[in-house]
N, C-alpha and C. Protein backbone atom coordinates (compact mmCIF):
# COMPACT_ATOMS: atom_id res chain seq x y z
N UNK A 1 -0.81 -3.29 -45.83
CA UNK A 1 -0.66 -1.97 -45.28
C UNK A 1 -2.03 -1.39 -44.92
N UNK A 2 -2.60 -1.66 -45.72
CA UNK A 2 -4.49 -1.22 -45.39
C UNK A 2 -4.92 -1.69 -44.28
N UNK A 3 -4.93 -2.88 -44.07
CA UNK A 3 -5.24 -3.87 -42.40
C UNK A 3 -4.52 -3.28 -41.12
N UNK A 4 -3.20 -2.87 -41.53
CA UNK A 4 -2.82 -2.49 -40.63
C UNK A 4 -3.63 -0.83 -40.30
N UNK A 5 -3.23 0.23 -41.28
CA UNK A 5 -3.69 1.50 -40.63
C UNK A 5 -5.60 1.51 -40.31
N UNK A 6 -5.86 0.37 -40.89
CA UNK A 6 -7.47 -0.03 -40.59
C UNK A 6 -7.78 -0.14 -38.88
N UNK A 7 -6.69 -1.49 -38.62
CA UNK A 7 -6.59 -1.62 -37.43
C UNK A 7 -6.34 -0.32 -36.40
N UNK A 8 -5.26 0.19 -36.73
CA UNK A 8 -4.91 1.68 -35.77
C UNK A 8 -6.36 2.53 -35.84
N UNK A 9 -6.60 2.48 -37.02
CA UNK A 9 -7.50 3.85 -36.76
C UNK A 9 -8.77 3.41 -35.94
N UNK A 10 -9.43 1.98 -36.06
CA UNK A 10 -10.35 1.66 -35.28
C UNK A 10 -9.97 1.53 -34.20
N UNK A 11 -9.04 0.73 -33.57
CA UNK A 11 -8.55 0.52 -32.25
C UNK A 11 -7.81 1.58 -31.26
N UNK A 12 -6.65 1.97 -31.77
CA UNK A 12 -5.79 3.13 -31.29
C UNK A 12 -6.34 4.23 -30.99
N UNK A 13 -6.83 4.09 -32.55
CA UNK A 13 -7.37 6.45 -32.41
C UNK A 13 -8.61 6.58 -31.36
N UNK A 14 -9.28 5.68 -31.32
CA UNK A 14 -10.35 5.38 -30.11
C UNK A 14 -9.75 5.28 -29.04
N UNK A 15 -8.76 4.63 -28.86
CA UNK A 15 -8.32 4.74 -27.38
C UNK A 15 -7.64 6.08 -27.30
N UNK A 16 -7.37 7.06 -27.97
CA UNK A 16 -6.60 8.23 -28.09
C UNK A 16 -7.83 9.13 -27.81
N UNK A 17 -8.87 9.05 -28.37
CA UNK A 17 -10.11 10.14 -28.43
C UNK A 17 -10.56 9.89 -26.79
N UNK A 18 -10.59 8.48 -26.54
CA UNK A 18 -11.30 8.32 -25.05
C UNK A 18 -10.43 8.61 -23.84
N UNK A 19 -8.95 8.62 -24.18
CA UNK A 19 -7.98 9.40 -22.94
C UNK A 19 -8.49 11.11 -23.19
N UNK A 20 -8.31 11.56 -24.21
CA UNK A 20 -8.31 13.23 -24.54
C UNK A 20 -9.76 13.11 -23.68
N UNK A 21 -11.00 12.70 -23.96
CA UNK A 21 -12.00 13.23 -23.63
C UNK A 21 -12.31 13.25 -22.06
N UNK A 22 -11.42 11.94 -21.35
CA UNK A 22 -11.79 11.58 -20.46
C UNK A 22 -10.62 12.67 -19.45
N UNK A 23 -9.98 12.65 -19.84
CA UNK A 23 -8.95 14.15 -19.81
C UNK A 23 -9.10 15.75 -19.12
N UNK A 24 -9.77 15.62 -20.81
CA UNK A 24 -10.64 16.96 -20.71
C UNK A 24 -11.56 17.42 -19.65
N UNK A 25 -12.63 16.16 -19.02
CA UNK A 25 -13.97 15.99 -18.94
C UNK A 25 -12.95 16.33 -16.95
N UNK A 26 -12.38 15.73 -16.66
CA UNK A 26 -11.20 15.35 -15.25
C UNK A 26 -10.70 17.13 -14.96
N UNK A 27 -10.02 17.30 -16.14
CA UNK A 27 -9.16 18.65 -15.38
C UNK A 27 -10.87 19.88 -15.78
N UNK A 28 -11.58 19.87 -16.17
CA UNK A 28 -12.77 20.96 -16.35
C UNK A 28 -13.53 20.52 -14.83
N UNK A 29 -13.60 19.20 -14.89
CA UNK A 29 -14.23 19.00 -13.26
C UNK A 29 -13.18 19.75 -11.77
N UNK A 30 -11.84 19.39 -11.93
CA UNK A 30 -11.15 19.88 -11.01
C UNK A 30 -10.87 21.42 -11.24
N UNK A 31 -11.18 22.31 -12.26
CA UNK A 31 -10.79 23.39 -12.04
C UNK A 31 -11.79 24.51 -11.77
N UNK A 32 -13.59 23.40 -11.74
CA UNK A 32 -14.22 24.42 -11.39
C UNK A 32 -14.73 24.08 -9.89
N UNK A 33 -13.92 23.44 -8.99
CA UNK A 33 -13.76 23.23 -7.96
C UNK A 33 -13.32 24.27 -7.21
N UNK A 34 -13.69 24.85 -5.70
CA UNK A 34 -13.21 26.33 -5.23
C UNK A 34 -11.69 25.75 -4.70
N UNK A 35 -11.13 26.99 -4.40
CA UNK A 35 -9.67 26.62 -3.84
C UNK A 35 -10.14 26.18 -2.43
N UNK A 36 -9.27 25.35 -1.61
CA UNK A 36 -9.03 24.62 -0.43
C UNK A 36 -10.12 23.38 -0.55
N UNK A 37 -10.94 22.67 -1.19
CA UNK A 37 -11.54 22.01 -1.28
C UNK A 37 -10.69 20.51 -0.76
N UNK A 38 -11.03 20.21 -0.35
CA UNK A 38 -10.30 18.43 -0.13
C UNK A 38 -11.62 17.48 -1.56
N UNK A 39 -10.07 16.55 -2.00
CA UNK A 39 -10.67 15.67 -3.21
C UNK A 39 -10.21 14.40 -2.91
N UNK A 40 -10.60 13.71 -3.36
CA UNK A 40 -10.07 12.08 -3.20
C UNK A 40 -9.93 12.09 -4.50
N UNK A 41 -9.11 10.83 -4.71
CA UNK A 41 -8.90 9.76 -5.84
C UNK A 41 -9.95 8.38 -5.45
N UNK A 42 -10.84 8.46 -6.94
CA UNK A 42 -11.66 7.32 -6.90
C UNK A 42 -11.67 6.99 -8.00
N UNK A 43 -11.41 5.24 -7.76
CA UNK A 43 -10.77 4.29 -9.03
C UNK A 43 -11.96 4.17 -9.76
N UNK A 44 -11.97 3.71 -10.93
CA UNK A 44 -12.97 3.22 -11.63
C UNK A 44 -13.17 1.70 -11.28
N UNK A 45 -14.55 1.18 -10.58
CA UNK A 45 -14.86 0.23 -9.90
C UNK A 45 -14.81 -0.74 -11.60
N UNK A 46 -15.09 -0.39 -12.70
CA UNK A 46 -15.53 -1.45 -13.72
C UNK A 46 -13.88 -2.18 -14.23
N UNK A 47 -13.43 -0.97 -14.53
CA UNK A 47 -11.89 -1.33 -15.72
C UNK A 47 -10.82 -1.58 -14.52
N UNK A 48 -11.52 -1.69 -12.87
CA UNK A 48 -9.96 -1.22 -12.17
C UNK A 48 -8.89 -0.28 -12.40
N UNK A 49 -7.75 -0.66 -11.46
CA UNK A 49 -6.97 0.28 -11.34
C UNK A 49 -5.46 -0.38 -11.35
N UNK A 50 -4.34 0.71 -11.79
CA UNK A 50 -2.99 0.21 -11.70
C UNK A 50 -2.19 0.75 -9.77
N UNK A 51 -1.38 0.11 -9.82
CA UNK A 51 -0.78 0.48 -8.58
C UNK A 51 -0.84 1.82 -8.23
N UNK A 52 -0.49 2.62 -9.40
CA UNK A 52 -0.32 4.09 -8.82
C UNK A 52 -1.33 4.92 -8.37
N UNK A 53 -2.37 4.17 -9.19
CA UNK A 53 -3.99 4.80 -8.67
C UNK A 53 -4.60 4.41 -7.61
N UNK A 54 -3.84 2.79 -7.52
CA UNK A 54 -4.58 2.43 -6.01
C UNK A 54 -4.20 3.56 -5.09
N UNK A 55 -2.60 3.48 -5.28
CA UNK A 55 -2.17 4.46 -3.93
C UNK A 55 -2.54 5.48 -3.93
N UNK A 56 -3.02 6.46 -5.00
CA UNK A 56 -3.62 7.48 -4.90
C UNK A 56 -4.76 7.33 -4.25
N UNK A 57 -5.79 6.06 -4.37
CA UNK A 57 -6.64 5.94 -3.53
C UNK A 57 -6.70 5.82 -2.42
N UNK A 58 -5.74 4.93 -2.03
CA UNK A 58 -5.21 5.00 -0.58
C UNK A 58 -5.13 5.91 0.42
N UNK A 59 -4.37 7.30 -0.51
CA UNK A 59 -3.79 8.41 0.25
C UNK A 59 -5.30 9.04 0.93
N UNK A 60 -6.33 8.84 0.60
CA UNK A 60 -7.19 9.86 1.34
C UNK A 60 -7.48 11.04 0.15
N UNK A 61 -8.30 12.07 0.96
CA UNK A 61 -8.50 13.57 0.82
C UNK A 61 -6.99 14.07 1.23
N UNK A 62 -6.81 15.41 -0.23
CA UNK A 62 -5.97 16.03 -0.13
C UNK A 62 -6.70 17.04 -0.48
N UNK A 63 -5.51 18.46 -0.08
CA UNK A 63 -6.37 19.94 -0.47
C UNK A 63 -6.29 19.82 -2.10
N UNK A 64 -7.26 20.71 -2.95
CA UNK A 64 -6.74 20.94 -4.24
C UNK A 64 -5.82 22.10 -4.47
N UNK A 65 -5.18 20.81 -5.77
CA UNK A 65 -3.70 21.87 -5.53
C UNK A 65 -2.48 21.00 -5.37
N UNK A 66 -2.49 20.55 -4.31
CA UNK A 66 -1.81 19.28 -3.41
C UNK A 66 -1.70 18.23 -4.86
N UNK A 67 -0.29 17.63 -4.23
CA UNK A 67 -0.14 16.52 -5.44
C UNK A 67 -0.62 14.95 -4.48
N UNK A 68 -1.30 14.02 -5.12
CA UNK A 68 -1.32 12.79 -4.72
C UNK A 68 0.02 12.21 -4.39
N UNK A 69 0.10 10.96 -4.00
CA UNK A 69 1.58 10.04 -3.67
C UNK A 69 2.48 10.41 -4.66
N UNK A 70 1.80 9.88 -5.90
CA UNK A 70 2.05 9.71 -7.26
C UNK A 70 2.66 10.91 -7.98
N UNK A 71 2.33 11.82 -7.61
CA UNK A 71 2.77 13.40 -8.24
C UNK A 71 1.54 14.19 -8.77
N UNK A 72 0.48 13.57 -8.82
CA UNK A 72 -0.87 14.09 -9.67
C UNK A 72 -1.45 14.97 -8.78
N UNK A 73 -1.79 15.63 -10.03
CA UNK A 73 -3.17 16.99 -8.94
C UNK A 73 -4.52 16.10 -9.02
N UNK A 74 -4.62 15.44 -10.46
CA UNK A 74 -6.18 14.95 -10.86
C UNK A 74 -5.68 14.16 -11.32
N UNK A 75 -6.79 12.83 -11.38
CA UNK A 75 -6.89 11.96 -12.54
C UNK A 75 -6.87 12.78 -14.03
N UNK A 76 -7.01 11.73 -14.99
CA UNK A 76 -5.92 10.33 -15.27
C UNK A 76 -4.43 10.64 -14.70
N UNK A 77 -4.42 9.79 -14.62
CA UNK A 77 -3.19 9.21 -14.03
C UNK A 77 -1.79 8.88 -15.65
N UNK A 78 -2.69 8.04 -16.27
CA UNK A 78 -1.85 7.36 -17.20
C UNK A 78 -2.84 7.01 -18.24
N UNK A 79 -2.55 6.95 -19.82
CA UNK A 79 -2.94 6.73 -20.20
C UNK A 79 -4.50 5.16 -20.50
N UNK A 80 -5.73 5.51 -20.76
CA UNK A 80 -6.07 4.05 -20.37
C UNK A 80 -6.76 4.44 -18.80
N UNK A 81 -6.75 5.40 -18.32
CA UNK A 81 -7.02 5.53 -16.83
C UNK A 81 -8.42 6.23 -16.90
N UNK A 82 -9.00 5.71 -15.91
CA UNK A 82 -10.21 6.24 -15.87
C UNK A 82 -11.15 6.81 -14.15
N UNK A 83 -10.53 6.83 -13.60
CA UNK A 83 -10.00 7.53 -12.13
C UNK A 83 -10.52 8.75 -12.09
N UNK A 84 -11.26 9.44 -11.28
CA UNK A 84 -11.71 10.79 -11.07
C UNK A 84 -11.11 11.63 -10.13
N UNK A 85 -11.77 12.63 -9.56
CA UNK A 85 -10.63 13.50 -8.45
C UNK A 85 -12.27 14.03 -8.20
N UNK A 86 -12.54 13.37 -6.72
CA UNK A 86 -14.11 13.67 -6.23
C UNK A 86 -14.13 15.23 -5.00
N UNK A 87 -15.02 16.15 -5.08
CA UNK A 87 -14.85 16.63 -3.59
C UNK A 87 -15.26 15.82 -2.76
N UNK A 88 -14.44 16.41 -1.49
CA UNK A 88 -15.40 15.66 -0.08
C UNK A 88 -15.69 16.47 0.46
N UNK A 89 -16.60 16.47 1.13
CA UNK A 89 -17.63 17.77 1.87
C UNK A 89 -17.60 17.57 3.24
N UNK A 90 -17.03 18.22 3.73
CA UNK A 90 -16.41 17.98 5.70
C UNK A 90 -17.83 18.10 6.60
C-alpha cells in the first residue's frame, strides 16, 4: 500500500500540479489580453500535440472570446496539454 500511494504522489500529483499551473499561467495570459485581439493556438513543438490541438492549430487566428474548432477559448485543451493561446498583431 506504501509503493503504491508513493508512486501517486510522485508521479500523479506532479502531473496534477503541472496541468493547474500550466492552467493558471494560460487563462492569466488570455485574460490580460485587450478585447478583439486575434490569438492562435500554438502546439507545444517538444511534447507535441493530440488531434484536437492540431485542429485548433489549424484553425488560424480567432477573435478573443471566439471558441476554437474544438470548443476552447484558450489552451489547455486537455489534461497533459501544453498548448498556448498567442496574440497576433495585424
Amino acid at each position: 500500500m506504501r509503493d503504491v500511494y508513493r508512486g501517486w504522489k510522485t508521479d500523479l500529483l506532479d502531473q496534477y500540479i503541472d496541468d493547474i499551473a500550466c492552467s493558471a499561467y494560460s487563462k492569466g495570459g488570455f485574460l490580460a489580453l485587450e478585447p478583439g485581439v486575434h490569438v492562435a493556438w500554438v502546439v507545444d513543438p517538444v511534447s507535441g500535440c493530440c488531434s484536437e490541438c492540431e485542429d485548433n492549430s489549424l484553425a488560424g487566428a480567432v477573435n478573443k472570446g471566439e471558441e476554437f474548432p474544438t470548443g476552447h477559448e484558450f489552451a489547455p485543451a486537455h489534461p497533459g496539454c501544453r498548448c498556448l493561446v498567442y496574440p497576433i498583431q495585424d
